[in-house]
Protein backbone atom coordinates (compact mmCIF):
# COMPACT_ATOMS: atom_id res chain seq x y z
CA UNK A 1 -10.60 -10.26 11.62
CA UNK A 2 -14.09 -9.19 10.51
CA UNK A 3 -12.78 -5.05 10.68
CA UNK A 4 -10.20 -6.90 8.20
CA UNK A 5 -12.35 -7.98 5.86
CA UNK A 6 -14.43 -4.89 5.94
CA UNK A 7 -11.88 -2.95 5.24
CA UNK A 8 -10.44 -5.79 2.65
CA UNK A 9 -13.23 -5.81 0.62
CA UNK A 10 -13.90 -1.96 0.38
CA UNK A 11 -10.12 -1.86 -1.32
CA UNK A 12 -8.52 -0.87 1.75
CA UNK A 13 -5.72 -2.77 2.35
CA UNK A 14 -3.47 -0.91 4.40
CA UNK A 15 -6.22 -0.38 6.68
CA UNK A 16 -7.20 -3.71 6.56
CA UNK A 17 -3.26 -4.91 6.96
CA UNK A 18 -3.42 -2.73 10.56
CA UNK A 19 -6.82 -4.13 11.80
CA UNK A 20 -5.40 -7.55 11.60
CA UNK A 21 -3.31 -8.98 8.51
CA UNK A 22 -4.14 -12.58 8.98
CA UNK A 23 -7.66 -11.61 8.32
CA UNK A 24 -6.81 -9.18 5.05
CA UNK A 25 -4.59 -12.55 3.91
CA UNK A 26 -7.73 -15.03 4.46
CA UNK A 27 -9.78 -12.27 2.78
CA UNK A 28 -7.43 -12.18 -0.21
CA UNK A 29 -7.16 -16.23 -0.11
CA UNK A 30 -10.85 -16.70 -0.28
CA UNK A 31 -11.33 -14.46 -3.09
CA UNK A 32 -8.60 -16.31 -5.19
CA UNK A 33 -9.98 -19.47 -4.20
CA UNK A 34 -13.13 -18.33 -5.35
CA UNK A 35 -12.64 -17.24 -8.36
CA UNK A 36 -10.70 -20.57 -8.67
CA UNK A 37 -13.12 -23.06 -7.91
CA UNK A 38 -15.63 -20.91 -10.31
CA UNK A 39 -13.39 -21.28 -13.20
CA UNK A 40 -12.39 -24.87 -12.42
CA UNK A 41 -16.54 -25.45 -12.21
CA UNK A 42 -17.12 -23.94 -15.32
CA UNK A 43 -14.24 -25.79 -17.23
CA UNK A 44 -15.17 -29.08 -15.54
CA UNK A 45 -11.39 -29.73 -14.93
CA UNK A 46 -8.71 -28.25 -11.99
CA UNK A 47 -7.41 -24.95 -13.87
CA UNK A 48 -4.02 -24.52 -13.34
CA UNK A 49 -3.48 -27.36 -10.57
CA UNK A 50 -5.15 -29.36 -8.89
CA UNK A 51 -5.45 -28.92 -4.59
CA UNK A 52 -3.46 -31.11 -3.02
CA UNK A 53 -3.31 -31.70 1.03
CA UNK A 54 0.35 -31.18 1.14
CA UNK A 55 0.19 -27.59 -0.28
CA UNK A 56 -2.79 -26.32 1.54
CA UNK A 57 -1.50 -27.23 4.96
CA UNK A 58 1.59 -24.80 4.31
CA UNK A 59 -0.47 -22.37 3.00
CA UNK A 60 -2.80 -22.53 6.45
CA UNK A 61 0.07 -22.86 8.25
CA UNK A 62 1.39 -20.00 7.26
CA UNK A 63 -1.31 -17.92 7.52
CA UNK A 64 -1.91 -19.28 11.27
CA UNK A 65 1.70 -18.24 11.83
CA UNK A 66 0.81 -14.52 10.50
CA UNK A 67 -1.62 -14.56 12.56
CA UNK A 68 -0.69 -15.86 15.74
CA UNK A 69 2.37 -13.14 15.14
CA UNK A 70 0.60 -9.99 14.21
CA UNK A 71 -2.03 -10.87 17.71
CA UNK A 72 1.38 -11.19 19.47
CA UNK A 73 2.65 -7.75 17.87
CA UNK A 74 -0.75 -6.25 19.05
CA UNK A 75 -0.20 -7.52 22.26
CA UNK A 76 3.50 -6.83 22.89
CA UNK A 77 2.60 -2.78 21.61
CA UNK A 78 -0.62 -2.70 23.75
């Protein structure tokens, strides 16, 4: 995941996507949710909605699925 990132935050996504594309989503995630919480911090208010448990356990659980499935791609290629 860390080659990910590297690669993420150069502006390399397709290398990124083949290091490990869990990792390049998580990178992209935490960037949005940076930028999020910055702008919700500044305007002392939620911008656009406000986090919610329900959503964000889909959202990880997704991810965890990518994840899980690209290792098993990785794995199943060799």
């Amino acid at each position: 995941m860390t080659t990910a990132w590297a690669y993420a935050v150069r502006g390399d996504v397709p290398a990124a996507l083949r290091a490990n594309a869990g990792g390049t989503l998580l990178c992209g995630f935490v960037a949005g949710g940076a930028i999020w919480a910055l702008a919700s911090s500044l305007a002392g208010r939620w911008v656009l909605i406000r986090p919610s448990p329900h959503w964000l356990l889909w959202i990880g659980s997704g991810w965890l699925a990518i994840t899980i499935l690209d290792w098993v791609r990785k794995l199943v290629a060799g």
